[in-house]
Structures are given as C-alpha cells and as structure tokens.
Protein backbone atom coordinates (compact mmCIF):
# COMPACT_ATOMS: atom_id res chain seq x y z
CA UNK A 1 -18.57 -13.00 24.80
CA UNK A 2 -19.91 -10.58 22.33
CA UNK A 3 -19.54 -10.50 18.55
CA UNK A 4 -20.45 -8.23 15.92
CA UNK A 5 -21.64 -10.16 12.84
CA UNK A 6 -23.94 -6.72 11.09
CA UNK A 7 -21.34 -5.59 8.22
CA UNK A 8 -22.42 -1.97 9.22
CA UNK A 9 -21.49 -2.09 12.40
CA UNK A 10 -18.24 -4.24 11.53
CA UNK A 11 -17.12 -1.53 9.11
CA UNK A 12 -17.88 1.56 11.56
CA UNK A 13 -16.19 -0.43 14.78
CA UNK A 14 -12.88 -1.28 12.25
CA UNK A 15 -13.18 3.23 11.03
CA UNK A 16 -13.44 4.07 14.90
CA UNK A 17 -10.68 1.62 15.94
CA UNK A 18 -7.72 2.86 13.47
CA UNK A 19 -8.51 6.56 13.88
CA UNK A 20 -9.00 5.98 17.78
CA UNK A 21 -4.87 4.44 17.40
CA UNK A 22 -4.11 6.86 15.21
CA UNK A 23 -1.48 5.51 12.91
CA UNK A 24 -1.00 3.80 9.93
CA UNK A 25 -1.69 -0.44 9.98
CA UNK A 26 -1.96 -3.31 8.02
CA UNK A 27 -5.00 -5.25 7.21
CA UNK A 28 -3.02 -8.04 9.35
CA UNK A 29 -2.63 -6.01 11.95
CA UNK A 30 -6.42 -5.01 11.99
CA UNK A 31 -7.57 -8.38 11.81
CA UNK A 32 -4.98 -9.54 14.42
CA UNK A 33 -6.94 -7.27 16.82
CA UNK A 34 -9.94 -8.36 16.11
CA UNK A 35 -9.82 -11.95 15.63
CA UNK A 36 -7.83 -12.48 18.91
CA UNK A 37 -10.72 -11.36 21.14
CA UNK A 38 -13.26 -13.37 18.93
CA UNK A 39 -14.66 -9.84 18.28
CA UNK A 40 -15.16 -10.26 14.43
CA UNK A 41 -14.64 -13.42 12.10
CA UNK A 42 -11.69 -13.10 9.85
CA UNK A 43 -13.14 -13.44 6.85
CA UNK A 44 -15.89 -10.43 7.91
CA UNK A 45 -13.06 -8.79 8.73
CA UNK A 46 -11.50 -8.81 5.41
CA UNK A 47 -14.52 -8.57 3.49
CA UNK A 48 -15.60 -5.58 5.50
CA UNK A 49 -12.23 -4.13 5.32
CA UNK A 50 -11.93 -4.39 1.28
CA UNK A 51 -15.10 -3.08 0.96
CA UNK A 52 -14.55 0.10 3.15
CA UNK A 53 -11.28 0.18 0.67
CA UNK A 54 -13.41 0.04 -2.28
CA UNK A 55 -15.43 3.10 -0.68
CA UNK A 56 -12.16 5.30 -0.30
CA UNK A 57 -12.81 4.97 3.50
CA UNK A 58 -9.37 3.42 4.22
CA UNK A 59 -6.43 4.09 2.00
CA UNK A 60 -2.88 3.41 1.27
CA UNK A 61 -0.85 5.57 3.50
CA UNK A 62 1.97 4.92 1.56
CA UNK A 63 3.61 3.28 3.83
CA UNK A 64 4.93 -0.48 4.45
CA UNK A 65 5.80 -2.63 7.38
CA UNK A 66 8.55 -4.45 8.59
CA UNK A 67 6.59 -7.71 6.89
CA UNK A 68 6.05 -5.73 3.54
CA UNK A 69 2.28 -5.40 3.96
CA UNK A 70 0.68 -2.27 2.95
CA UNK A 71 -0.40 0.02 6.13
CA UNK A 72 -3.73 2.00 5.62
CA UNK A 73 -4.83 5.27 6.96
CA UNK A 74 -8.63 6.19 7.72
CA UNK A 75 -9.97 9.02 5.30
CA UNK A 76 -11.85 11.95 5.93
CA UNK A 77 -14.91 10.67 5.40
CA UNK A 78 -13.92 7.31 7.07
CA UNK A 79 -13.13 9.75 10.11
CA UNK A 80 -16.74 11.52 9.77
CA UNK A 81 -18.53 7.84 9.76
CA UNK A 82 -16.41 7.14 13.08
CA UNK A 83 -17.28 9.94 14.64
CA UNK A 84 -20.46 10.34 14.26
CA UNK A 85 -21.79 6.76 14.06
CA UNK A 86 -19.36 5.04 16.66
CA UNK A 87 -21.93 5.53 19.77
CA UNK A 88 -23.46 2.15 17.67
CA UNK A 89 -20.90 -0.01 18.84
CA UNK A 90 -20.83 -1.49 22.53
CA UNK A 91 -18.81 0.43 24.93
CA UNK A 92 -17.26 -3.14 26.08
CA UNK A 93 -15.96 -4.03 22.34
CA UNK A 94 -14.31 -0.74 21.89
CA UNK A 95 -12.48 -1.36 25.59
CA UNK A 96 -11.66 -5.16 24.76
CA UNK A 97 -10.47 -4.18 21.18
CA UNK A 98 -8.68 -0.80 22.36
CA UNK A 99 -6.67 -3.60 24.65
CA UNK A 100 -5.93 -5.94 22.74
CA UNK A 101 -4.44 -3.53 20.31
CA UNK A 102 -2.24 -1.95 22.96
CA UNK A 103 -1.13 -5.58 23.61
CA UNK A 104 -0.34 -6.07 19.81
CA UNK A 105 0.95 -3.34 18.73
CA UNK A 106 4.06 -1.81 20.09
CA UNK A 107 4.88 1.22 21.94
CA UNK A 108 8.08 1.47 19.18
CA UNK A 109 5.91 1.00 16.17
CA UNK A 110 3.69 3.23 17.68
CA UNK A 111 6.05 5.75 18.35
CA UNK A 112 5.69 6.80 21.97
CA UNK A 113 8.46 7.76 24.07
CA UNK A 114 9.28 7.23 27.36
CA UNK A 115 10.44 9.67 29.88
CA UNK A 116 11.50 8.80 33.43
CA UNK A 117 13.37 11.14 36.14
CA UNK A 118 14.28 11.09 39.56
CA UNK A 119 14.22 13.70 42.03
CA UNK A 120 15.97 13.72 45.68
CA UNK A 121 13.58 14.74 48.61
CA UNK A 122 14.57 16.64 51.61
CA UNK A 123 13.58 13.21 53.78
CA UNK A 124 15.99 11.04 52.27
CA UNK A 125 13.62 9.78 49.66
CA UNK A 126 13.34 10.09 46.11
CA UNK A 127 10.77 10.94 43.55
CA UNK A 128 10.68 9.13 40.52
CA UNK A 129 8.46 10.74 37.74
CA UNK A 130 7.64 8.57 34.43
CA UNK A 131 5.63 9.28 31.67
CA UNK A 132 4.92 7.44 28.32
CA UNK A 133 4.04 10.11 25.13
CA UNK A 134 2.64 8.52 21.66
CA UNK A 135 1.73 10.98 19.16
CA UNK A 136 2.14 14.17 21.58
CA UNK A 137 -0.05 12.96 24.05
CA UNK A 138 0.50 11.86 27.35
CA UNK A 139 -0.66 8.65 27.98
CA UNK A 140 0.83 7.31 31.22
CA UNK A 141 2.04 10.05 34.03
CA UNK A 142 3.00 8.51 37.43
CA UNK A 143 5.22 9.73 39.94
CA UNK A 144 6.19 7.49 42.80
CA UNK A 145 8.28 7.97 46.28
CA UNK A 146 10.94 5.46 46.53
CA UNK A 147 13.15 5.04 49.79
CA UNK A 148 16.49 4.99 48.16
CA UNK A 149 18.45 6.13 44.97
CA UNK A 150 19.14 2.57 44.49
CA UNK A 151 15.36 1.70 44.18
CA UNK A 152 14.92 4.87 42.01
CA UNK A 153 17.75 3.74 39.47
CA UNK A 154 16.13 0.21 38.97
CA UNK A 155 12.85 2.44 37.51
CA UNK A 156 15.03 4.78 35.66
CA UNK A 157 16.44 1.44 34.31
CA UNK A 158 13.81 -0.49 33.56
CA UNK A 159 10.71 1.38 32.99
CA UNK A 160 12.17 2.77 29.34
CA UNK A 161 13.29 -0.91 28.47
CA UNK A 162 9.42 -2.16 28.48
CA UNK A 163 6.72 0.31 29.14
CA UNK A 164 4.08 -1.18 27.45
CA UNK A 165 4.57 -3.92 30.30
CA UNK A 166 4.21 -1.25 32.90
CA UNK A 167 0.94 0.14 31.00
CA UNK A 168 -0.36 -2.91 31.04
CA UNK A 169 0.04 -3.99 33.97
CA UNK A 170 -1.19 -0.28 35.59
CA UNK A 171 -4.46 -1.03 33.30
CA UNK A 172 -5.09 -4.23 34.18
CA UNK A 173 -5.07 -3.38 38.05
CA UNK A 174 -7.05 -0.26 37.62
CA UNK A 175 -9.53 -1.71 35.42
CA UNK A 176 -9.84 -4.81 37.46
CA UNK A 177 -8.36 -7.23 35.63
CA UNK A 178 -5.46 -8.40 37.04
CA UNK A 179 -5.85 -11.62 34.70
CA UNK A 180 -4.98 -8.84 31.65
CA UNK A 181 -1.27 -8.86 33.12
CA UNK A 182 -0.91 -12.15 32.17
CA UNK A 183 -2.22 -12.39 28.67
C-alpha cells in the first residue's frame, strides 16, 4: 500500500482533497480520511494540517459540526497550491482517498439531493430516472427499465432513503472493486 511520509506532498494532497469535496470539514474529519486507508500517519496529519493553518492555507469557515469541532475551508492560495501542484501526488491516493471520503462523509452533510422519477412506457414497462446532485452538480444520473410499476415504486422508495449506498455500490462495480461494497 502506498504512503506519503514528504510533509510537502502531505500538505498539497490534504489542499487538493478538501477543495476537490468542496465543503467545509473538521480536522477529524480530514484525518479520518486519511488515516483509515493508512494513507498518512495521524500525527503527520495534524502536524501538516496546523502548519498549513499557520500559513493561512486552511481557515476557519466559521462553521461547527454536529461534534462541536471547528470545520475549515481551503483559501485562495491553498486553492492555487492544489491546483497547480496536485499532479505531485499519485493518481491511486487521490482515488483511494476521494473513496474513502465518500464513504465517510455523508451525502446529508454534504448536501446532495436526490431525485428519482418514474415514467410509463408504451410496452408496459417503466422508466425509472435517478439522479444524486451535491453542490449543483450532478454526480450520479441513471435511468433504468423496470417491468412493472411495482418494481419502479421500490426505487422511488428506496433509492432517496440511502443513495450513498447506491453510489457506492455503482462505483465499486464500475471501478472493479466489488470488495468496496462491502467496506
């Protein structure tokens, strides 16, 4: 498995990672991701994340979360070292890390919506559109034929009740790894 132990490259990976999800999080949160997939030790983690702190790179967003931790936002210039500097950091960390914060963080806190429709077809069949949105982007879109109304219904029920689990799961078989499912 591959780890990052360079503080440089620890501090650009942790810039590219919150602006890549885009909303506010806690050092816990950042160091959950992290230290699950044995990406970064936890005390790099913190030490690289105070210091990027100390550097006005990640700041307060003003915000707290349901544990009363401080969430953090990525700066300007925290965004500018991401961008231009995140090519240094192995295309297989930023997929394992990008997962494993999908798995961590919900699609609630992250505010994405669900929307899920059915349509009759002229052979009996329905259509059954759903989508996921976070942040005004669409990040799941499938539509499916189903044989009944019945069958459609159970999606129309179920999908909004746990989409991350159908995410997930649609990841994990079209990446490969069906073993993700069951993480």
């Amino acid at each position: 498995m591959e780890t990052m132990k360079d503080k440089n490259e620890i501090k650009i990976f942790i810039l590219y990672l919150m602006d890549r999800i885009g909303y506010p999080l806690s050092l816990n949160d950042v160091s959950s991701i992290l230290y699950q997939e044995n990406l970064v030790s936890y005390f790099d983690c913190g030490d690289c994340f105070t210091e990027l702190m100390d550097a006005k790179h990640i700041i307060d967003s003003g915000s707290r979360n349901e544990a009363g931790d401080i969430e953090y936002v990525v700066s300007s210039t925290g965004i500018k070292i991401a961008t231009e500097l995140n090519d240094q950091i192995s295309p297989w960390i930023k997929e394992v890390s990008y997962r494993s914060a999908i798995r961590n963080l919900s699609f609630v806190k992250r505010g994405a919506k669900t929307e899920c429709t059915k349509t009759p077809l002229s052979n009996g069949k329905f259509s059954v559109h759903c989508e996921i949105i976070e942040q005004g982007k669409k990040i799941f879109d499938v539509t499916l034929e189903v044989d009944s109304e019945k069958e459609a219904d159970k999606i129309l029920f179920n999908f909004p009740r746990k989409p991350e689990i159908v995410f997930r799961g649609a990841l994990a078989l079209l990446s490969g790894e069906r073993n993700y499912i069951f993480e």
